[in-house]
PDB file of N, CA and C in Angstrom:
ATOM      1  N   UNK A   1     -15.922  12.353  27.079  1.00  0.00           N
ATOM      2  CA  UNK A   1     -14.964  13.074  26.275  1.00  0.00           C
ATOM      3  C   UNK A   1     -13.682  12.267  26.167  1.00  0.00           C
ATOM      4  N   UNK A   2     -12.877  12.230  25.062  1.00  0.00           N
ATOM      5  CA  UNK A   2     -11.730  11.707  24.820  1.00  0.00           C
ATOM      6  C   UNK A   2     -10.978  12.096  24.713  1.00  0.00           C
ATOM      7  N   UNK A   3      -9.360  11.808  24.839  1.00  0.00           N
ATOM      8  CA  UNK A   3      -8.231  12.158  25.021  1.00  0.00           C
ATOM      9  C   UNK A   3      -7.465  12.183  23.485  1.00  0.00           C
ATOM     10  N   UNK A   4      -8.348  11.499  22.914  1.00  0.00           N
ATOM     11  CA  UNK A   4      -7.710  11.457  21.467  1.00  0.00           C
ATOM     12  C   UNK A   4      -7.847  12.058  20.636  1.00  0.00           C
ATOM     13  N   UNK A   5      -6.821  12.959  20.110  1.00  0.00           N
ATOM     14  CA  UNK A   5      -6.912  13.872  18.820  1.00  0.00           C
ATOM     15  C   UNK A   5      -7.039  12.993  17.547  1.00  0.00           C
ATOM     16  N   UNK A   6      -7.378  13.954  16.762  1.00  0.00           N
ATOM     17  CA  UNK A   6      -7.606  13.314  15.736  1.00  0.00           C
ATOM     18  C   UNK A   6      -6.342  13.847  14.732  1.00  0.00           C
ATOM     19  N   UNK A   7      -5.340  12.798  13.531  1.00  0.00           N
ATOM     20  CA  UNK A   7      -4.518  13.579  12.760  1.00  0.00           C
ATOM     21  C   UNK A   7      -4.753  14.496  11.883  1.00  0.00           C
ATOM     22  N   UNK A   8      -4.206  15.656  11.032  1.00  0.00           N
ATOM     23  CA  UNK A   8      -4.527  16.555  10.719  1.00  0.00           C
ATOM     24  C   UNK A   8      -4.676  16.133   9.544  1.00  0.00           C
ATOM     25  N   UNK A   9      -5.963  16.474   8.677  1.00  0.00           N
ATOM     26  CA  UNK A   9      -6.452  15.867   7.154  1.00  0.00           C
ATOM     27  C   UNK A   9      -5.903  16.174   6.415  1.00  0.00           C
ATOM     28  N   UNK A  10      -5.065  15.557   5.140  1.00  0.00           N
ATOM     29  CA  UNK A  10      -4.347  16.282   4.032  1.00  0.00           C
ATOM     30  C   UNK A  10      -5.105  16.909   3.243  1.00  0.00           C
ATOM     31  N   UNK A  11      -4.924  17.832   2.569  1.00  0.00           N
ATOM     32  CA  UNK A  11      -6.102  18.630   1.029  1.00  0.00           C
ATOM     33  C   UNK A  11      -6.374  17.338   0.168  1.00  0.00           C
ATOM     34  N   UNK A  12      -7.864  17.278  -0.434  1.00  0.00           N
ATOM     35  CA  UNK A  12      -7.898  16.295  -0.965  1.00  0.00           C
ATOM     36  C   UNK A  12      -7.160  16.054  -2.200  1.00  0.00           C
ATOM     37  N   UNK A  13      -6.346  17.060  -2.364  1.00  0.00           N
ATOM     38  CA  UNK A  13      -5.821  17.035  -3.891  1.00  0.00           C
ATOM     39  C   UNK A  13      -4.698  16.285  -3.569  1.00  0.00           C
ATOM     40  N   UNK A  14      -4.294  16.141  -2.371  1.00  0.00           N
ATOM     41  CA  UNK A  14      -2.811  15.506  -1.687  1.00  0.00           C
ATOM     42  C   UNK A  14      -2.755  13.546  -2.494  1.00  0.00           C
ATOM     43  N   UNK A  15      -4.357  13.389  -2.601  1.00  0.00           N
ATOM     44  CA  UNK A  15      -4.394  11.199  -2.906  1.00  0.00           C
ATOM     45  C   UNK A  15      -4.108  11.307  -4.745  1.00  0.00           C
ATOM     46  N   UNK A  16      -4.048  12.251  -5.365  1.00  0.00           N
ATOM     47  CA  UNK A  16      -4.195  12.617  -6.764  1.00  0.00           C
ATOM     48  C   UNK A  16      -2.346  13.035  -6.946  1.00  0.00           C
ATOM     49  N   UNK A  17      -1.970  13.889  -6.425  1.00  0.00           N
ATOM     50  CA  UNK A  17      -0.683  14.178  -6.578  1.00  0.00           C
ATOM     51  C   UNK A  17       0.117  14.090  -5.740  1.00  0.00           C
ATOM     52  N   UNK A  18       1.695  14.240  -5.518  1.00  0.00           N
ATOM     53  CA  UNK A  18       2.560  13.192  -5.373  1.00  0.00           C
ATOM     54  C   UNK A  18       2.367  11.857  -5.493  1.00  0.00           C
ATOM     55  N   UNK A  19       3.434  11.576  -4.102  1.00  0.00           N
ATOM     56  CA  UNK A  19       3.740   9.754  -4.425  1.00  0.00           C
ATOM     57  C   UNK A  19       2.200   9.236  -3.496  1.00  0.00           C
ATOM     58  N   UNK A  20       2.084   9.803  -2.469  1.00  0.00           N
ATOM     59  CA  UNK A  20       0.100   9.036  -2.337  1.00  0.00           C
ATOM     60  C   UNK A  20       0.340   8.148  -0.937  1.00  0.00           C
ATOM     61  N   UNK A  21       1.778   7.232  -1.340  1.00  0.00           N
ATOM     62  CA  UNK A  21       1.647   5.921  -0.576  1.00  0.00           C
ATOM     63  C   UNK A  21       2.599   6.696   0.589  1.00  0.00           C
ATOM     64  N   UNK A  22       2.041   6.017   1.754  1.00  0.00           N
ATOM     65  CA  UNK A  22       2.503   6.217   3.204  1.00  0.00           C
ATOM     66  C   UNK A  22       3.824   4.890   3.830  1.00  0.00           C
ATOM     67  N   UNK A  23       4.775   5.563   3.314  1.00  0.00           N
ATOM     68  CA  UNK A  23       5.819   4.047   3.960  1.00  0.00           C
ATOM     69  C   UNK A  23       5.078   3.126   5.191  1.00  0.00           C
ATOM     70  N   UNK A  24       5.011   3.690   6.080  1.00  0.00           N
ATOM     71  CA  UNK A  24       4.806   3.466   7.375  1.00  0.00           C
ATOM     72  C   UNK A  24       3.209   2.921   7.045  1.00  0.00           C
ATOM     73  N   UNK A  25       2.562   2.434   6.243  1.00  0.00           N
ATOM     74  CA  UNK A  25       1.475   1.293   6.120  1.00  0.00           C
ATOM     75  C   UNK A  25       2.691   0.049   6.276  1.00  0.00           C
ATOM     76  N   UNK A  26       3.528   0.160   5.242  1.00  0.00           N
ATOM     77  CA  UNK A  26       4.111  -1.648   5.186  1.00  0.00           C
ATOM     78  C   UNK A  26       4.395  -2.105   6.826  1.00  0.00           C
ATOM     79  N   UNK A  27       4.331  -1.671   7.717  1.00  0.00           N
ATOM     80  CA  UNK A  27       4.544  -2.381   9.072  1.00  0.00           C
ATOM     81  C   UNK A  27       2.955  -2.986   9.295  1.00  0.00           C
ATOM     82  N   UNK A  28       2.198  -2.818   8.882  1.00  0.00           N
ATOM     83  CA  UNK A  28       0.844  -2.951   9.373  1.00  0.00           C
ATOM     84  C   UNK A  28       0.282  -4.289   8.047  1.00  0.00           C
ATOM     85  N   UNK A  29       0.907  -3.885   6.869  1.00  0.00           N
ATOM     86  CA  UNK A  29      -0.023  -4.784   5.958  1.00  0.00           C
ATOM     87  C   UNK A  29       1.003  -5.749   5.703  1.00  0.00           C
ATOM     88  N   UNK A  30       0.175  -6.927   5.423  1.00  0.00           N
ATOM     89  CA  UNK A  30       0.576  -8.310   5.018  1.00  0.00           C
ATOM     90  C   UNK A  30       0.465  -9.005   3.461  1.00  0.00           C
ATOM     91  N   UNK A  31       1.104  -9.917   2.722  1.00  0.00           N
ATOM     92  CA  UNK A  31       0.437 -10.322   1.940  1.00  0.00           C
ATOM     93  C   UNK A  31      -0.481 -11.292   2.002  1.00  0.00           C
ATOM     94  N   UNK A  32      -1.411 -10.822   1.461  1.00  0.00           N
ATOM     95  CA  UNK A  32      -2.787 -11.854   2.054  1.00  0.00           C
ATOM     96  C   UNK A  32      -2.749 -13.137   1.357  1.00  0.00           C
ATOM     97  N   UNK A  33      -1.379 -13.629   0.556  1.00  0.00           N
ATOM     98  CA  UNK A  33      -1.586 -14.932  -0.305  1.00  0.00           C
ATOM     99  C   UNK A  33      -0.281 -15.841   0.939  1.00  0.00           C
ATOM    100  N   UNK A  34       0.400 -15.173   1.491  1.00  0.00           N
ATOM    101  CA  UNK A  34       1.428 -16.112   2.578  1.00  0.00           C
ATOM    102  C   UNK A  34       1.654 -15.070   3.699  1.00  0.00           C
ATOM    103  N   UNK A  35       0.971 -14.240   3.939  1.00  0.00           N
ATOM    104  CA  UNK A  35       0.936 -13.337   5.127  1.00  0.00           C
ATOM    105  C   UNK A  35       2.131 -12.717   5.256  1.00  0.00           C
ATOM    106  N   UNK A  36       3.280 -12.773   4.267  1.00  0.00           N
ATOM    107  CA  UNK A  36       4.397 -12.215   4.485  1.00  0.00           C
ATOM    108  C   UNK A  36       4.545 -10.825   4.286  1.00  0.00           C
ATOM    109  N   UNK A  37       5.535 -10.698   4.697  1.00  0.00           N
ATOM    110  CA  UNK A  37       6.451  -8.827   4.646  1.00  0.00           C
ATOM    111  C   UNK A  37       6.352  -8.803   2.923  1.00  0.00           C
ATOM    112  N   UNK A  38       5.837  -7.328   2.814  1.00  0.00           N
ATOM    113  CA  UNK A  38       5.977  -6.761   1.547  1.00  0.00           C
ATOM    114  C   UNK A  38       7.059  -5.667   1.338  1.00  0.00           C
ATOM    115  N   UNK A  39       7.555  -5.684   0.266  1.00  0.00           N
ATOM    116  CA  UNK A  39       8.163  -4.660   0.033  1.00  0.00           C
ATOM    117  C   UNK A  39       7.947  -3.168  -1.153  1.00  0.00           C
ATOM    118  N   UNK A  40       7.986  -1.980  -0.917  1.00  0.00           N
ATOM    119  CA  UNK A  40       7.284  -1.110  -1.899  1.00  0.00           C
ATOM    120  C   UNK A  40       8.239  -0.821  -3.005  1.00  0.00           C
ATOM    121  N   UNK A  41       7.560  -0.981  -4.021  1.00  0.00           N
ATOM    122  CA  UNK A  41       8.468  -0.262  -5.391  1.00  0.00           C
ATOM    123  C   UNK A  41       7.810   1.144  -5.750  1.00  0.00           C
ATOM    124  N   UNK A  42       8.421   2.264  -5.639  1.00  0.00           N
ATOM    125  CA  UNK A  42       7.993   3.287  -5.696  1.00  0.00           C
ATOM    126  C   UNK A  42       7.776   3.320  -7.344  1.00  0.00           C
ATOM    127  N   UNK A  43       8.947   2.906  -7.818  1.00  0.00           N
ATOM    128  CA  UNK A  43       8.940   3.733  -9.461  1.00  0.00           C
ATOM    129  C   UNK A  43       7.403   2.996 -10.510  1.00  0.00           C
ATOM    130  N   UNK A  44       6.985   1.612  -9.535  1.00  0.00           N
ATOM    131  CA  UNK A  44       6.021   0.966 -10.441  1.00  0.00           C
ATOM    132  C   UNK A  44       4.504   1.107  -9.354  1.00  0.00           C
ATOM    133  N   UNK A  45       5.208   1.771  -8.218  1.00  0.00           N
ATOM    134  CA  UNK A  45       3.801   1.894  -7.216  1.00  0.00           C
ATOM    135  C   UNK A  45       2.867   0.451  -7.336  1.00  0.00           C
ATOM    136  N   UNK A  46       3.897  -0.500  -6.454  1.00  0.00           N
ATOM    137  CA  UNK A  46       3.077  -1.394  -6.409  1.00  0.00           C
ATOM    138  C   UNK A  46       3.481  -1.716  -4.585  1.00  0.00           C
ATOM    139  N   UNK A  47       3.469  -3.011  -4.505  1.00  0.00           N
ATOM    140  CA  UNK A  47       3.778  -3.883  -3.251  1.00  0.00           C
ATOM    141  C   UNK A  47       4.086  -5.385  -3.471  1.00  0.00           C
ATOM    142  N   UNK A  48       5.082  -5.380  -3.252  1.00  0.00           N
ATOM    143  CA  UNK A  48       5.908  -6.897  -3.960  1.00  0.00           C
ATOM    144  C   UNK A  48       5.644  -7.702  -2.583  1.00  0.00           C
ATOM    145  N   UNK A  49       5.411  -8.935  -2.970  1.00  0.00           N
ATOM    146  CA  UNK A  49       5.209  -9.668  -2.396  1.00  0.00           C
ATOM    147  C   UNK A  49       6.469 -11.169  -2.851  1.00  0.00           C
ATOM    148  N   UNK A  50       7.498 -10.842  -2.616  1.00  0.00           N
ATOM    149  CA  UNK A  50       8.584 -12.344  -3.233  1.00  0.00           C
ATOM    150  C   UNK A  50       7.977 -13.707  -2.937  1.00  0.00           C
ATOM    151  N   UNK A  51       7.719 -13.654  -1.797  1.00  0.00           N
ATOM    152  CA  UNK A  51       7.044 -15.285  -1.618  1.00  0.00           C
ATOM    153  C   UNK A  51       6.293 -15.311  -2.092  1.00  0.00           C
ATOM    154  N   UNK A  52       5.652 -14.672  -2.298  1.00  0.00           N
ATOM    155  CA  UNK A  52       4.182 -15.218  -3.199  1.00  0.00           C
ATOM    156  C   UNK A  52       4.157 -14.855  -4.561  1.00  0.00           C
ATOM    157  N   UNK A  53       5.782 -14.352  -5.002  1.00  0.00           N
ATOM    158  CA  UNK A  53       5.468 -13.736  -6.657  1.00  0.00           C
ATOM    159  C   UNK A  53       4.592 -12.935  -6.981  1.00  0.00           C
ATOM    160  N   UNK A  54       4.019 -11.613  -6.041  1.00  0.00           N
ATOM    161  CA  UNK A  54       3.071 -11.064  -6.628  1.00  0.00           C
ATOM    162  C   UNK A  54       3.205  -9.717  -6.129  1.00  0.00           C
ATOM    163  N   UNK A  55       2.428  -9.311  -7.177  1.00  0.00           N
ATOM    164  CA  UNK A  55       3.016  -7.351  -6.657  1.00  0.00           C
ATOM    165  C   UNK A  55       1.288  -6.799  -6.953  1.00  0.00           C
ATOM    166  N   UNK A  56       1.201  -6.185  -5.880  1.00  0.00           N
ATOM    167  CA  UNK A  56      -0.258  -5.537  -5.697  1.00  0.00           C
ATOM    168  C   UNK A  56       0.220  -3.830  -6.432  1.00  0.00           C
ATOM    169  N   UNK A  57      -1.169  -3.908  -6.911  1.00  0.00           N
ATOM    170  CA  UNK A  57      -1.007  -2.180  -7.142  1.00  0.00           C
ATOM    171  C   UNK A  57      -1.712  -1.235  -6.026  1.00  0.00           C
ATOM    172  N   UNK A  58      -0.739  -0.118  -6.548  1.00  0.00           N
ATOM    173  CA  UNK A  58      -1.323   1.086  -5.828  1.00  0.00           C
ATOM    174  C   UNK A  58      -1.792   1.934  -6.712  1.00  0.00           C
ATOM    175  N   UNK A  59      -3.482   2.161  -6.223  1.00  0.00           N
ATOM    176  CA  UNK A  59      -4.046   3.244  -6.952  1.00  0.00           C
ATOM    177  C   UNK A  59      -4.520   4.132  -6.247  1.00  0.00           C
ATOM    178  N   UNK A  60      -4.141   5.759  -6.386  1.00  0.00           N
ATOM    179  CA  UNK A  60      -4.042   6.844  -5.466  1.00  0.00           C
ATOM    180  C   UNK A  60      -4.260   6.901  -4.304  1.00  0.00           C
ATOM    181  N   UNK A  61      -2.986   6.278  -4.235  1.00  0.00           N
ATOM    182  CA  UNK A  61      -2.297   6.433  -2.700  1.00  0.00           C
ATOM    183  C   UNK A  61      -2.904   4.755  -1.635  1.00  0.00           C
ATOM    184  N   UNK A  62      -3.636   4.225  -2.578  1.00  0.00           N
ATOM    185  CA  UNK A  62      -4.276   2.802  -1.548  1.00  0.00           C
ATOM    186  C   UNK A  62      -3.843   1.609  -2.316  1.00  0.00           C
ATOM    187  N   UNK A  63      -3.096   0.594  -1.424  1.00  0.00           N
ATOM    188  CA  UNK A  63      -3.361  -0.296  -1.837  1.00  0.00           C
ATOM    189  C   UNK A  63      -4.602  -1.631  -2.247  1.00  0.00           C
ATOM    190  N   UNK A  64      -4.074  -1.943  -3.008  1.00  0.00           N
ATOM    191  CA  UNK A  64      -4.967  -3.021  -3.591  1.00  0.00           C
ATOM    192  C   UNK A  64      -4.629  -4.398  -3.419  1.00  0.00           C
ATOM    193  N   UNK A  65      -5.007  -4.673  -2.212  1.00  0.00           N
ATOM    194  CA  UNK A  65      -4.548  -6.345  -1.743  1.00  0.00           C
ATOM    195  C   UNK A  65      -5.793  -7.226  -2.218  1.00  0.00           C
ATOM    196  N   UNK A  66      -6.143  -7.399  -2.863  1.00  0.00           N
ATOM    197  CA  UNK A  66      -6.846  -8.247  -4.204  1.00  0.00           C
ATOM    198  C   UNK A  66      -5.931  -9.631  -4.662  1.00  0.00           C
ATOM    199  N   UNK A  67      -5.728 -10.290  -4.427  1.00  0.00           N
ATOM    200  CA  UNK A  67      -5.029 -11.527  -5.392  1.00  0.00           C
ATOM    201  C   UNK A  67      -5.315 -11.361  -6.820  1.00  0.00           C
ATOM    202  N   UNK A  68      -6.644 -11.523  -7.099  1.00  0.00           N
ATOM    203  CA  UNK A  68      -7.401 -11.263  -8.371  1.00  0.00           C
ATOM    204  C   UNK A  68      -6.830  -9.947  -9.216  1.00  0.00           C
ATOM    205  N   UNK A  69      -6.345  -9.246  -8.240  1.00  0.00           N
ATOM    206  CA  UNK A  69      -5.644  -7.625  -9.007  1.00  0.00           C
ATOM    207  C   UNK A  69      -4.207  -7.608  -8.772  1.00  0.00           C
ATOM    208  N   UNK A  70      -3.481  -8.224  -8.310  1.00  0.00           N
ATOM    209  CA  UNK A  70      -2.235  -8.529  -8.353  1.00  0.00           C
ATOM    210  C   UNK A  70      -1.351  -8.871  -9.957  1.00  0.00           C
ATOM    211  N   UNK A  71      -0.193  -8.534 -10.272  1.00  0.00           N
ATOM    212  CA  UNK A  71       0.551  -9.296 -11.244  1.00  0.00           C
ATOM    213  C   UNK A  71       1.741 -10.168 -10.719  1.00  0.00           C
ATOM    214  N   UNK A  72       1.327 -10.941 -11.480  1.00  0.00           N
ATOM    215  CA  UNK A  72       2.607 -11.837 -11.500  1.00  0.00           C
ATOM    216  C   UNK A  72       4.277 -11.353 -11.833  1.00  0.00           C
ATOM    217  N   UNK A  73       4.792 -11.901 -10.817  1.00  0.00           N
ATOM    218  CA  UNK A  73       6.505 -11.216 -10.967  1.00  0.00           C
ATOM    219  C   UNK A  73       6.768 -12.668 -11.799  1.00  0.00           C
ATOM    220  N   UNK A  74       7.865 -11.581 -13.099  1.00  0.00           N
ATOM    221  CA  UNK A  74       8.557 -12.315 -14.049  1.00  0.00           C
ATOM    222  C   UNK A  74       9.868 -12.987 -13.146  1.00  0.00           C
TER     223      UNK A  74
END
């Protein structure tokens, strides 16, 4: 038996509406093109990546660390 609870599940309607994304991922994820710190843009729901010029999207509520699915910052 384990000591570990498990966290409490959101309604699935929770990854569809609101904002989706969990601040508290960016301590954990990297950019996978220079391993650096990302930063989140809420209003374009992505994940900027400056060193590497690239901003990953977020699609309901997950990121998409894809290079191949990334855009290029102007």
């Amino acid at each position: 038996m384990s000591d570990r609870t498990d966290p409490p599940q959101a309604p699935a309607t929770a990854q569809t509406t609101g904002p989706g994304f969990d601040r508290r991922m960016l301590e954990a994820l990297l950019c996978p093109q220079t391993h650096g710190r990302l930063d989140y843009d809420a209003e374009r729901q992505e994940l900027v990546s400056k060193s590497a010029g690239l901003a990953f999207p977020i699609r309901g509520g997950i990121p998409v660390m894809l290079i191949d699915e990334a855009r290029a910052l102007d």
